[in-house]
Protein backbone atom coordinates (compact mmCIF):
# COMPACT_ATOMS: atom_id res chain seq x y z
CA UNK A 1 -7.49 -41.92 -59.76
CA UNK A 2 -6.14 -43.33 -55.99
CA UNK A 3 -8.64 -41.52 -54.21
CA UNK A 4 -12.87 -41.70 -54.22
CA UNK A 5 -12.56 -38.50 -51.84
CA UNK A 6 -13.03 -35.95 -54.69
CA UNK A 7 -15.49 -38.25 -56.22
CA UNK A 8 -17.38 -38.16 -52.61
CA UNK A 9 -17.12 -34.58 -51.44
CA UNK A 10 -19.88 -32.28 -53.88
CA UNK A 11 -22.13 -35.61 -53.91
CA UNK A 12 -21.97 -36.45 -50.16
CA UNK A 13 -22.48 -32.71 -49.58
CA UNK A 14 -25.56 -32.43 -51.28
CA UNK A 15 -26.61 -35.61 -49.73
CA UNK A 16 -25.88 -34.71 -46.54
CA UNK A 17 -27.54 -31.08 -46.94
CA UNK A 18 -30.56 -33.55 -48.24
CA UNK A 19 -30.57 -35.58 -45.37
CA UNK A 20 -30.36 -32.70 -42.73
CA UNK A 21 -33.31 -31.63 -44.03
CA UNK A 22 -34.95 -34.18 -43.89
CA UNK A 23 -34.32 -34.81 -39.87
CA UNK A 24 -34.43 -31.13 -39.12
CA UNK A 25 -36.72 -31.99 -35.86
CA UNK A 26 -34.37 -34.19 -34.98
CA UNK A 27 -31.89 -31.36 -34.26
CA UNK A 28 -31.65 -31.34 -30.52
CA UNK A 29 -30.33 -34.99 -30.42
CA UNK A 30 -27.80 -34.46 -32.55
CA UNK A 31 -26.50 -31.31 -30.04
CA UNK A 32 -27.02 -32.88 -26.92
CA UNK A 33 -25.69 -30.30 -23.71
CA UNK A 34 -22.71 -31.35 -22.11
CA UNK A 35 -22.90 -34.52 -19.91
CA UNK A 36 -25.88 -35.77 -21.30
CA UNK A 37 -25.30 -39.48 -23.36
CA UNK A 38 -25.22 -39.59 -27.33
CA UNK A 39 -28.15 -40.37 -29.22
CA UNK A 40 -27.28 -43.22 -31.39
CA UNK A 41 -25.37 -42.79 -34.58
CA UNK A 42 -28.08 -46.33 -36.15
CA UNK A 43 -30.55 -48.58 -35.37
CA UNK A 44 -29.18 -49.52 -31.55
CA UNK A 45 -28.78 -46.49 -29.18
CA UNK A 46 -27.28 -48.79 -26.49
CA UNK A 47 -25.52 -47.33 -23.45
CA UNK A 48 -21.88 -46.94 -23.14
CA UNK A 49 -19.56 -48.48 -20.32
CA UNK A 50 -16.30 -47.39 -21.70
CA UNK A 51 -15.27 -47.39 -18.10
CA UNK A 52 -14.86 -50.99 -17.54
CA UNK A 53 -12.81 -51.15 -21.19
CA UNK A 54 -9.29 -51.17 -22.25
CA UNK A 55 -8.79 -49.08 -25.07
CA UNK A 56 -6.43 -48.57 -27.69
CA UNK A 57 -5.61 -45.26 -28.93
CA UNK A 58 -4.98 -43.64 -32.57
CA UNK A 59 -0.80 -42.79 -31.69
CA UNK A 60 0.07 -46.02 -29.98
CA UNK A 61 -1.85 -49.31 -29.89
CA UNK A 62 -0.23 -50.16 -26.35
CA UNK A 63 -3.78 -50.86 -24.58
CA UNK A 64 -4.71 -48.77 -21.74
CA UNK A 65 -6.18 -51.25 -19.41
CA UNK A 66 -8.81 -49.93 -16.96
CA UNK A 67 -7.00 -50.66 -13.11
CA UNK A 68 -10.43 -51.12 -11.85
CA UNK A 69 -11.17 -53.86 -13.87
CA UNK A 70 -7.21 -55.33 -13.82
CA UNK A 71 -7.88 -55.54 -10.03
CA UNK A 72 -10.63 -57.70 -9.89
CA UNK A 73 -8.21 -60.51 -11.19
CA UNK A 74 -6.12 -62.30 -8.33
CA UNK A 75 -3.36 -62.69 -10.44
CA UNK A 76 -2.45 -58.50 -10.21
CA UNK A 77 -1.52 -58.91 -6.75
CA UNK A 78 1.38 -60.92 -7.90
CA UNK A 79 2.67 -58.33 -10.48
CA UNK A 80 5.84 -56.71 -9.12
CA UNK A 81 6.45 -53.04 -10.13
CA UNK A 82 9.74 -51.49 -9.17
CA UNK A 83 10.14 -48.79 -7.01
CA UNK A 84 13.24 -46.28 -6.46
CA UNK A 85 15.34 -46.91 -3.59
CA UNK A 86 14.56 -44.48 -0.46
CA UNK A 87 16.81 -43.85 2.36
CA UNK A 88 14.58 -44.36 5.29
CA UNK A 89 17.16 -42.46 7.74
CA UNK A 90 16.49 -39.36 5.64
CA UNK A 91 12.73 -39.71 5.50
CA UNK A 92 12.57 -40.31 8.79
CA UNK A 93 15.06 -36.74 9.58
CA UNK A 94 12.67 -34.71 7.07
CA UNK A 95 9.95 -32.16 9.13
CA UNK A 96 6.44 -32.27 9.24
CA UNK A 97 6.30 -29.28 7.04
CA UNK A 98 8.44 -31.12 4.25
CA UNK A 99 6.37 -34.31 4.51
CA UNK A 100 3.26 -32.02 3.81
CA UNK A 101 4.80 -30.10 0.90
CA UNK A 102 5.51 -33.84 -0.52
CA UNK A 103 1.96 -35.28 -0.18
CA UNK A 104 0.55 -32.58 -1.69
CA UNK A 105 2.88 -32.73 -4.92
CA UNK A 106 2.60 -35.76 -4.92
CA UNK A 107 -1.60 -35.98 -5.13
CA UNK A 108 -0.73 -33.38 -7.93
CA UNK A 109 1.26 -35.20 -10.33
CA UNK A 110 -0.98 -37.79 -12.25
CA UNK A 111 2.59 -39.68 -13.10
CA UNK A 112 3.74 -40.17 -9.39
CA UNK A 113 -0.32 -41.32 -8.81
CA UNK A 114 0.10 -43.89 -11.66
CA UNK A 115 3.57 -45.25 -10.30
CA UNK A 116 2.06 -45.42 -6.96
CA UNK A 117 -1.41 -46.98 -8.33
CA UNK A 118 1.05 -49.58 -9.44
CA UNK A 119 3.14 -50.39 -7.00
CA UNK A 120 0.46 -50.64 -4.82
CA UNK A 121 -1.29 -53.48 -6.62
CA UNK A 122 1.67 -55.61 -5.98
CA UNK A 123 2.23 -55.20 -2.17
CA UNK A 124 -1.54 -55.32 -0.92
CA UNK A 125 -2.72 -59.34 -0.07
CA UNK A 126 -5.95 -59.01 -2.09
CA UNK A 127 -6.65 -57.25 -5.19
CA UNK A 128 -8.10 -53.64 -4.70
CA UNK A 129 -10.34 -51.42 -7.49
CA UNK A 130 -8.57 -48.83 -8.28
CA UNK A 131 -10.12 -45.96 -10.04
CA UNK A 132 -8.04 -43.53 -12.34
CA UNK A 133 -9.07 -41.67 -15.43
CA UNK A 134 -7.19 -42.50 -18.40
CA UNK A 135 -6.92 -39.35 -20.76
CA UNK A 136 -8.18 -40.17 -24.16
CA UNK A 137 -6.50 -39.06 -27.51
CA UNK A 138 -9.57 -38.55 -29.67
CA UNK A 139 -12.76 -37.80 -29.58
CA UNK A 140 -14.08 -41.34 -29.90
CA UNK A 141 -11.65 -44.19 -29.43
CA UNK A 142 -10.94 -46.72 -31.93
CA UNK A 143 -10.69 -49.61 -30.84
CA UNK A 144 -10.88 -50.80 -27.14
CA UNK A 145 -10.01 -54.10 -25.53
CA UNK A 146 -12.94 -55.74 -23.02
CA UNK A 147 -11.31 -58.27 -20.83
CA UNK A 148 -13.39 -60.89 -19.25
CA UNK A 149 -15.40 -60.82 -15.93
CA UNK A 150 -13.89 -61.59 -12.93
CA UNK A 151 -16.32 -64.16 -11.96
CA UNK A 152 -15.88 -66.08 -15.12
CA UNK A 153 -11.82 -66.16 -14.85
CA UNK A 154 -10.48 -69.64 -13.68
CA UNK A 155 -7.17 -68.65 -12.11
CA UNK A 156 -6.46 -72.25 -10.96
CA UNK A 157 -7.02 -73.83 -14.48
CA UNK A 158 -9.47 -76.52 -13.44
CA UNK A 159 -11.99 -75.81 -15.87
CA UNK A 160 -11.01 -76.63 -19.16
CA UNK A 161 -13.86 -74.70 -21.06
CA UNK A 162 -13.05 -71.52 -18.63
CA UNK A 163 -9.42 -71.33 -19.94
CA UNK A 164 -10.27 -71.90 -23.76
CA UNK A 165 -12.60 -69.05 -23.49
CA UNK A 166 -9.46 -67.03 -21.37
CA UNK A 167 -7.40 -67.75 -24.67
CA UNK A 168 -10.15 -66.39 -27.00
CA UNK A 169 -10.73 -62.61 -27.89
CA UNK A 170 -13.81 -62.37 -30.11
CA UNK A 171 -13.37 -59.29 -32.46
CA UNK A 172 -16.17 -57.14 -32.95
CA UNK A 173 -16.05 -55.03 -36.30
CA UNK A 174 -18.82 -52.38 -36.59
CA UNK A 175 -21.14 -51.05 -39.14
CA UNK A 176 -21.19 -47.81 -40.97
CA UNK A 177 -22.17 -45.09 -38.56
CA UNK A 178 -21.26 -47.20 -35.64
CA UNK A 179 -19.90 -45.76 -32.43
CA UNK A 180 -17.95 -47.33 -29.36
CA UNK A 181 -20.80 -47.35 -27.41
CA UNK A 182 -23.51 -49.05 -29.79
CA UNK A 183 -20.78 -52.56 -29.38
CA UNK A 184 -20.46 -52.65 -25.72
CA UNK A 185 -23.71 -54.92 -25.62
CA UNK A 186 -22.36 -57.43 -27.71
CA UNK A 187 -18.54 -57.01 -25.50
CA UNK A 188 -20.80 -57.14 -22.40
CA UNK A 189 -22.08 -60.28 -23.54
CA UNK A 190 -18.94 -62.10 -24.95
CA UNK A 191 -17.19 -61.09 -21.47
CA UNK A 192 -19.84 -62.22 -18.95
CA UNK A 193 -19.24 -65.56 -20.35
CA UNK A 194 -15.37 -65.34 -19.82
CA UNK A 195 -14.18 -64.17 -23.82
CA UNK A 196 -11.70 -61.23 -24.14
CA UNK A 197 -13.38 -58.86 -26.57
CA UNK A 198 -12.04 -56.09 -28.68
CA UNK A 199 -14.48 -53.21 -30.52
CA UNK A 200 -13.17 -51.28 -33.35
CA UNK A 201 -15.19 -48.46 -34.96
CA UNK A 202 -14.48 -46.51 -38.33
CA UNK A 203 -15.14 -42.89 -37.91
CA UNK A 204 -17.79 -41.93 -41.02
CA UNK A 205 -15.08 -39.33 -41.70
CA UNK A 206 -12.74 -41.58 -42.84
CA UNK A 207 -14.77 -43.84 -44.77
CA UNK A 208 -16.16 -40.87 -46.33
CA UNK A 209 -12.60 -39.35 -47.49
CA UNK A 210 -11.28 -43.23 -47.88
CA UNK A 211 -7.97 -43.86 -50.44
CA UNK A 212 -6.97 -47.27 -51.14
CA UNK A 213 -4.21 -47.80 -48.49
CA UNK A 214 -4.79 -44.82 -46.98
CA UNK A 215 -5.50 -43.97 -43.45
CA UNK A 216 -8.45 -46.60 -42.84
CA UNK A 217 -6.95 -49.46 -44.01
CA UNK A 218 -3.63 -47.82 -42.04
CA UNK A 219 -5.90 -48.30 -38.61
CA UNK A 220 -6.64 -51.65 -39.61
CA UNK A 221 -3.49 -52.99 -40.41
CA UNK A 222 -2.46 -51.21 -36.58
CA UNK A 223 -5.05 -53.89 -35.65
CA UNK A 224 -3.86 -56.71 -37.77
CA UNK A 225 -0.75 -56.36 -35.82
CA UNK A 226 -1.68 -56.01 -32.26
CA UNK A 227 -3.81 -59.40 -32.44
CA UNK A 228 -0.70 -61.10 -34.46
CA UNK A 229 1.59 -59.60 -30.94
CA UNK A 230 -1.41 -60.98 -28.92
CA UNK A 231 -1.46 -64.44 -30.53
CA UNK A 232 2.50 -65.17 -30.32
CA UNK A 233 2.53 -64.10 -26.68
CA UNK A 234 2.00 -67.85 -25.87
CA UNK A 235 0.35 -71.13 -27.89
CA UNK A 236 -3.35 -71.68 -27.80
CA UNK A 237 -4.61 -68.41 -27.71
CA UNK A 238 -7.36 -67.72 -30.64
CA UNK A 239 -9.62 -65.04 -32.68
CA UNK A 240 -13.06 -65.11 -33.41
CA UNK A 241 -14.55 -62.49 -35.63
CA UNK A 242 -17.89 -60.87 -35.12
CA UNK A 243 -19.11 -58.61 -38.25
CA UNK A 244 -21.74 -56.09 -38.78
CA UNK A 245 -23.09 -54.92 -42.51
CA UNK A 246 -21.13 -54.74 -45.28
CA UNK A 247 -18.45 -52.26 -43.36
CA UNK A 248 -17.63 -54.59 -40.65
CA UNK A 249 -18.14 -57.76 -43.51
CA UNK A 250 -15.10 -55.58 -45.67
CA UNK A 251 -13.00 -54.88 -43.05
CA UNK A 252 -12.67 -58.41 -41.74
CA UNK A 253 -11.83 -59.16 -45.26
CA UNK A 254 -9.13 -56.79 -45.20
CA UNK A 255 -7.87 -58.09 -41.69
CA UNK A 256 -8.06 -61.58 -43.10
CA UNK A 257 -5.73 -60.19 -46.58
CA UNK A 258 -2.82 -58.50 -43.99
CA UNK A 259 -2.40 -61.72 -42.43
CA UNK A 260 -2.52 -63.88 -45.56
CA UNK A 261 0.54 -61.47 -46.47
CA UNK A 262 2.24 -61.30 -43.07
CA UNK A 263 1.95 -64.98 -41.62
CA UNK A 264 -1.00 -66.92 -43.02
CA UNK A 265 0.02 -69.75 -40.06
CA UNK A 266 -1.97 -67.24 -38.17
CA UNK A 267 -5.30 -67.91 -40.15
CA UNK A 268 -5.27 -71.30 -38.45
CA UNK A 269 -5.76 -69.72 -34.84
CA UNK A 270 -9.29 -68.16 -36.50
CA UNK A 271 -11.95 -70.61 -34.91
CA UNK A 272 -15.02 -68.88 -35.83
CA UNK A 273 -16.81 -65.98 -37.85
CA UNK A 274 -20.21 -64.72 -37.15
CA UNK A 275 -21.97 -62.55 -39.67
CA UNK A 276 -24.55 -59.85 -38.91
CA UNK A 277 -26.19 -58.49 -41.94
CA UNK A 278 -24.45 -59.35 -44.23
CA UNK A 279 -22.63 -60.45 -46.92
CA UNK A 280 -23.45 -58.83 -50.43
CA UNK A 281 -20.64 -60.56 -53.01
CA UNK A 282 -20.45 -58.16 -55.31
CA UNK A 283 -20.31 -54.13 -54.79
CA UNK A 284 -23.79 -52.81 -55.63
CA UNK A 285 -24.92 -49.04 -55.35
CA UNK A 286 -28.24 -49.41 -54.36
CA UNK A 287 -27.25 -51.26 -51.12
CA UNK A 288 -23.76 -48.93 -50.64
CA UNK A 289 -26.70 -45.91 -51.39
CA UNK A 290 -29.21 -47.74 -48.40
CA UNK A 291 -26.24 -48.17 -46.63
CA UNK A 292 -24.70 -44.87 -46.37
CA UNK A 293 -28.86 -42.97 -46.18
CA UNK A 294 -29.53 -44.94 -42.97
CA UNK A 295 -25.97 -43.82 -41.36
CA UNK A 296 -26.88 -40.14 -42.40
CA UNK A 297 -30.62 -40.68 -41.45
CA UNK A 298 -30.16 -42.75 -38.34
CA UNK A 299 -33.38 -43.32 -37.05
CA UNK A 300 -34.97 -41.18 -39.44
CA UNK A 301 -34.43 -43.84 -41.98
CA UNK A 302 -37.04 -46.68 -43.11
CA UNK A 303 -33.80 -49.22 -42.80
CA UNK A 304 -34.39 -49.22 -39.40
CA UNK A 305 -38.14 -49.75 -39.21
CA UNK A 306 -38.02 -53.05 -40.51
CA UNK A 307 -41.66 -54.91 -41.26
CA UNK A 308 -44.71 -53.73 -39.47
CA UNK A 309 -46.02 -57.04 -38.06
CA UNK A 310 -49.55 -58.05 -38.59
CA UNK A 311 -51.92 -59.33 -35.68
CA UNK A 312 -51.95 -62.99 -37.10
CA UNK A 313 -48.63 -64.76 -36.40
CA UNK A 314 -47.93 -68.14 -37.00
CA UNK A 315 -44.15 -70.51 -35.63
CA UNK A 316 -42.58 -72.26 -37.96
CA UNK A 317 -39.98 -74.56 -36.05
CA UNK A 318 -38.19 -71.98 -33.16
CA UNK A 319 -38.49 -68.98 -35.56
CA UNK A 320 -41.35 -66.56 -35.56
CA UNK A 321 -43.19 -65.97 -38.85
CA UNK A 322 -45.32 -62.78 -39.37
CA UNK A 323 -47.31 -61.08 -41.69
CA UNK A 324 -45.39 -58.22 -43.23
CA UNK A 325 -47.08 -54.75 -44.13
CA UNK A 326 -44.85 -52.93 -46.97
CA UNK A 327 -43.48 -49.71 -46.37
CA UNK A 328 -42.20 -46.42 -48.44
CA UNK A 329 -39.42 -44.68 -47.75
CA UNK A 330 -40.47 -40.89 -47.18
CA UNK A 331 -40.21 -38.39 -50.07
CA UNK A 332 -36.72 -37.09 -48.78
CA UNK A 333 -35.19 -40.33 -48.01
CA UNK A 334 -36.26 -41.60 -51.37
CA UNK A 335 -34.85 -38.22 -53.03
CA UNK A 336 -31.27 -38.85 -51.32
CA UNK A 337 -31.36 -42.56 -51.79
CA UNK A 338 -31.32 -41.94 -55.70
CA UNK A 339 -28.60 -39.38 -55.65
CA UNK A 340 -26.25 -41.39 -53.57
CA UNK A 341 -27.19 -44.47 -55.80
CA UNK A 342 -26.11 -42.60 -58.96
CA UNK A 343 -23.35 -41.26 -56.89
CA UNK A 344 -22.07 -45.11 -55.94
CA UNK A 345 -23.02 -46.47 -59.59
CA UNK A 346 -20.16 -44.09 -60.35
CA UNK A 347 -17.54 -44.35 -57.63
CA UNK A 348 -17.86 -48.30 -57.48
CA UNK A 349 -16.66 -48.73 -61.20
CA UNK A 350 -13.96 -46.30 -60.95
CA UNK A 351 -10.88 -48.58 -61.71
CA UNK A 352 -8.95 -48.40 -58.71
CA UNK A 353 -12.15 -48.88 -56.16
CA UNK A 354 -13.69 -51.40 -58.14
CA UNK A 355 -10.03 -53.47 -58.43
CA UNK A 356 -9.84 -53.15 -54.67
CA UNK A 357 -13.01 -53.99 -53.86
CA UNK A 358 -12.95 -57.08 -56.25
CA UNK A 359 -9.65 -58.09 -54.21
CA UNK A 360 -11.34 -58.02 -50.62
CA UNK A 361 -14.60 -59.75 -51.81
CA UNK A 362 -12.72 -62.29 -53.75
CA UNK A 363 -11.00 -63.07 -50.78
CA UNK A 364 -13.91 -63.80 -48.84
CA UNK A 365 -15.52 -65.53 -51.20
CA UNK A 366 -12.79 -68.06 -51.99
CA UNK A 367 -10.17 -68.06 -49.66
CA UNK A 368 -11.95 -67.59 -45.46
CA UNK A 369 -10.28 -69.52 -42.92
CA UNK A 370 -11.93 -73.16 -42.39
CA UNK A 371 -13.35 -71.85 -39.69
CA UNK A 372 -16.94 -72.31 -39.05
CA UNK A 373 -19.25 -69.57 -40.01
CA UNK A 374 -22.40 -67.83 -38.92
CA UNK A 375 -24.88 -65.88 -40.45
CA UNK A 376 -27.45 -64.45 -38.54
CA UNK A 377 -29.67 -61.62 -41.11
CA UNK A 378 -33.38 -60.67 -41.83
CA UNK A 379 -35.67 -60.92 -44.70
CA UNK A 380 -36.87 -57.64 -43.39
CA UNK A 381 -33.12 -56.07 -43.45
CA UNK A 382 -33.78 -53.30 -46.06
CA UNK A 383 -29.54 -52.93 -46.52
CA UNK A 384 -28.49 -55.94 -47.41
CA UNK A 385 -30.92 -58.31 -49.16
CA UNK A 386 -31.94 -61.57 -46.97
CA UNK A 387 -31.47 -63.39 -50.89
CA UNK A 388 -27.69 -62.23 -51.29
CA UNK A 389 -26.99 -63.79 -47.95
CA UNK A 390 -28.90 -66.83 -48.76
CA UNK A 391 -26.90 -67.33 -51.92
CA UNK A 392 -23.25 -66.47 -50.52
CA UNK A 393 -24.54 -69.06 -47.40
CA UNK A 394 -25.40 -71.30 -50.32
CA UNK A 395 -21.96 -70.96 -51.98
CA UNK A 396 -19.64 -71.48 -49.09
CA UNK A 397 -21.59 -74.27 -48.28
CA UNK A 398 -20.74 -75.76 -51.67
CA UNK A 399 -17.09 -74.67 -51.28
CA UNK A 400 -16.83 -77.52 -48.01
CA UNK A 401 -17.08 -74.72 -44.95
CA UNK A 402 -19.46 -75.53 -41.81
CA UNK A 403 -21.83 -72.82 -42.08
CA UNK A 404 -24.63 -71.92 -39.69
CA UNK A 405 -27.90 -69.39 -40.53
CA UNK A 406 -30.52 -67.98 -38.63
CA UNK A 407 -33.55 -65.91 -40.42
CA UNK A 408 -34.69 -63.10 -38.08
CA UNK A 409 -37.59 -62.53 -39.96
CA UNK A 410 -38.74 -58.74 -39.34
CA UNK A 411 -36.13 -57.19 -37.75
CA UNK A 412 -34.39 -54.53 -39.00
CA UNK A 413 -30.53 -53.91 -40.33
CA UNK A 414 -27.85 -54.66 -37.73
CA UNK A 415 -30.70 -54.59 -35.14
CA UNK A 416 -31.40 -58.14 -34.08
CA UNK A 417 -29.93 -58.36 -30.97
CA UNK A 418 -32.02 -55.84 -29.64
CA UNK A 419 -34.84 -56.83 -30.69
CA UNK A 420 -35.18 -60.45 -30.10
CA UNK A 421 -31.83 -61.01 -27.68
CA UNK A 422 -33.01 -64.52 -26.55
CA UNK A 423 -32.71 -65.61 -29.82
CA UNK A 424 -29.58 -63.97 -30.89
CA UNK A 425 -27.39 -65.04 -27.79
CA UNK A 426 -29.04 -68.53 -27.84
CA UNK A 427 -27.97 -68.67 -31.86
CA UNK A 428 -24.20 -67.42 -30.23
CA UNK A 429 -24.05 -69.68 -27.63
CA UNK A 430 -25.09 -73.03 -29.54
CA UNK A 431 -22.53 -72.03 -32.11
CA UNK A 432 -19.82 -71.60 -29.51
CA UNK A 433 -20.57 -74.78 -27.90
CA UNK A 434 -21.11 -76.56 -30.96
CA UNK A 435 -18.40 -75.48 -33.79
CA UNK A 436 -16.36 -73.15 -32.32
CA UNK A 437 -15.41 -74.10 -28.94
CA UNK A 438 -16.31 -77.83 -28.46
CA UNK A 439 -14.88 -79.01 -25.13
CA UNK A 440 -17.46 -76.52 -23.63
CA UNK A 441 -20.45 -78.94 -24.60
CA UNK A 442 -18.65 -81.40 -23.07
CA UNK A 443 -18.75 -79.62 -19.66
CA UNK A 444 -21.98 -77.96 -19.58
């Protein structure tokens, strides 16, 4: 069988049927009127600022970058666009009436805006925002590119630290359920302090109706190539990977497999991985079941309650340690979380999933970059188990990487950063300085 999408469709619809049930009150979120913003699709219902991003689209992975935020950067006024040759005798023979006429098909043609947009950027002294709407392809992009804040580019090249960071795109790969919008915190941060960033989402439909080397790995080999283009534009520029649950954990593994096949030299430009909630090192059904009933529940779902603290807490080094009050699962969550568990005891063994899946998680087991590594995870994470992390920590450890952890404690899956984002960008930034990008300690 090449396919788990007949496997998936009866089971998922029953589970899905299960799980509207269960958030039937929740029904006006998930049909929001026109305008208003999207609820979010898991535990972090962050805003979106897609307008400040350059996105890439399903066709054509050419980035669309947003003018607005291209003309911020003084090096746009030096970009030369041409511009057809005009006889100025004529124009200046042509009536009133005709000039009119022009202007307003001009205004009217969003092609003839664009070339003028353009040209303009390279004749004005200073940069100028420009605003123009880019039409998007799809419902919900892909995969868009966040360049850095203007304040944080060094143009001149005096700051050592400020162009290593200019060379750098960190790559954020999201978790099951995950939108476009739910990442821009994490691109926010990475471009305040002067990183590229890049966001790329799986839509649940295709990981729902996945085939081995079908149309979801086909998006991420689209990726693998654009950042291979990016890389051999010019020497010293360099990936990071940021990874979220076992979706984001698989894909990077899959990223990391294209370019072992297409040019492993390119593994050496990896300088870091950072690991949110995850790894698990072997497929298991109950957390692919826990998985897939918190995308479906959303905030319906006990995975993103985490532990109810108790009043007494007590500090153990820099990390808060609380009390921890047990909680069930309600009847209809625990109803669908043993049908899709059945469900994934089944589709995991089939021969072609479970080869594949054995490839990708071999992979990262065994054969990751030498780049440093970070995990950052919960013992109150009811996904992925804060023990499975420990013990794949424990192994690469063993194996000779530099590895990093940080215990969260009680907060939920995938939702550490909002709850406790001192500690997760102060975990981010001591890893940057530290492992990943070192000349930064220096001038700090």
């Amino acid at each position: 069988m090449s396919t788990m999408s007949g496997m998936l469709q009866r089971p998922v619809v029953a589970a899905a049927a299960l799980a509207a049930a269960s958030v039937s009150t929740d029904l006006p979120s998930k049909f929001p009127h026109s305008g208003s913003s999207d609820r979010a699709s898991s535990t972090e219902g962050l805003s979106s600022s897609g307008h400040d991003s350059e996105f890439l689209s399903e066709s054509s992975w050419a980035s669309h970058i947003s003018v607005s935020r291209l003309a911020d950067l003084s090096f746009v006024a030096r970009i030369r666009v041409p511009v057809p040759n005009v006889n100025s005798d004529m124009i200046t023979n042509m009536g009133s009436n005709f000039v009119r006429d022009c202007r307003s098909s001009f205004t009217s043609s969003p092609a003839l805006v664009n070339l003028y947009q353009s040209a303009e950027l390279a004749k004005v002294p200073k940069p100028r925002a420009y605003t123009h709407s880019i039409p998007r392809t799809r419902k919900e992009d892909l995969c868009r590119w966040h360049l850095p804040g203007p304040s944080t580019v060094d143009v001149a090249g005096d700051s050592e630290c400020s162009s290593a960071k200019s060379r750098t795109v960190v790559v954020l790969l999201g978790w099951l359920g995950a939108k476009q919008k739910h990442l821009n915190r994490y691109a926010e941060w990475y471009t305040s302090k002067g990183f590229h960033a890049i966001t790329f989402t799986f839509p649940m439909s295709e990981i729902i109706s996945y085939q081995v080397g079908g149309k979801a790995e086909q998006d991420v080999e689209l990726l693998v190539n654009h950042l291979a283009d990016w890389l051999e534009e010019e020497q010293g520029k360099n990936i990071v990977f940021h990874t979220f649950s076992n979706t984001g954990w698989l894909t990077y593994g899959v990223m990391l497999e294209k370019f072992h096949k297409q040019d492993p030299s390119l593994l050496g430009r990896i300088k870091g991985c950072v690991v949110d909630s995850a790894p698990v090192a072997a497929p298991d059904p109950q957390v692919w079941a826990s998985g897939f009933s918190a995308a479906f529940l959303k905030k319906q779902s006990i995975a993103t309650k985490g532990h109810s603290t108790l009043e007494n807490a007590q500090r153990e080094g820099s990390v808060l340690v609380k009390g921890v009050a047990e909680q069930k699962p309600a009847v209809t969550e625990a109803a669908l979380l043993l049908l899709l568990e059945k469900l994934f005891g089944v589709v995991l063994n089939l021969p072609i999933v479970h080869r594949r899946l054995s490839d990708v998680l071999g992979l990262l087991s065994s054969r990751q970059p030498s780049c440093p590594q970070l995990y950052i995870y919960s013992s109150a994470d009811r996904v992925i188990p804060a023990s499975s992390v420990e013990s794949f920590i424990e192994d690469q450890r063993k194996s000779g990487h530099e590895v990093r952890a940080c215990n969260f404690i009680s907060t939920p899956h995938v939702d550490h950063f909002r709850n406790d984002p001192q500690l997760y960008t102060s975990q981010l930034t001591k890893f940057f300085e530290d492992c990943v990008l070192k000349c930064c300690k220096k001038s700090s």
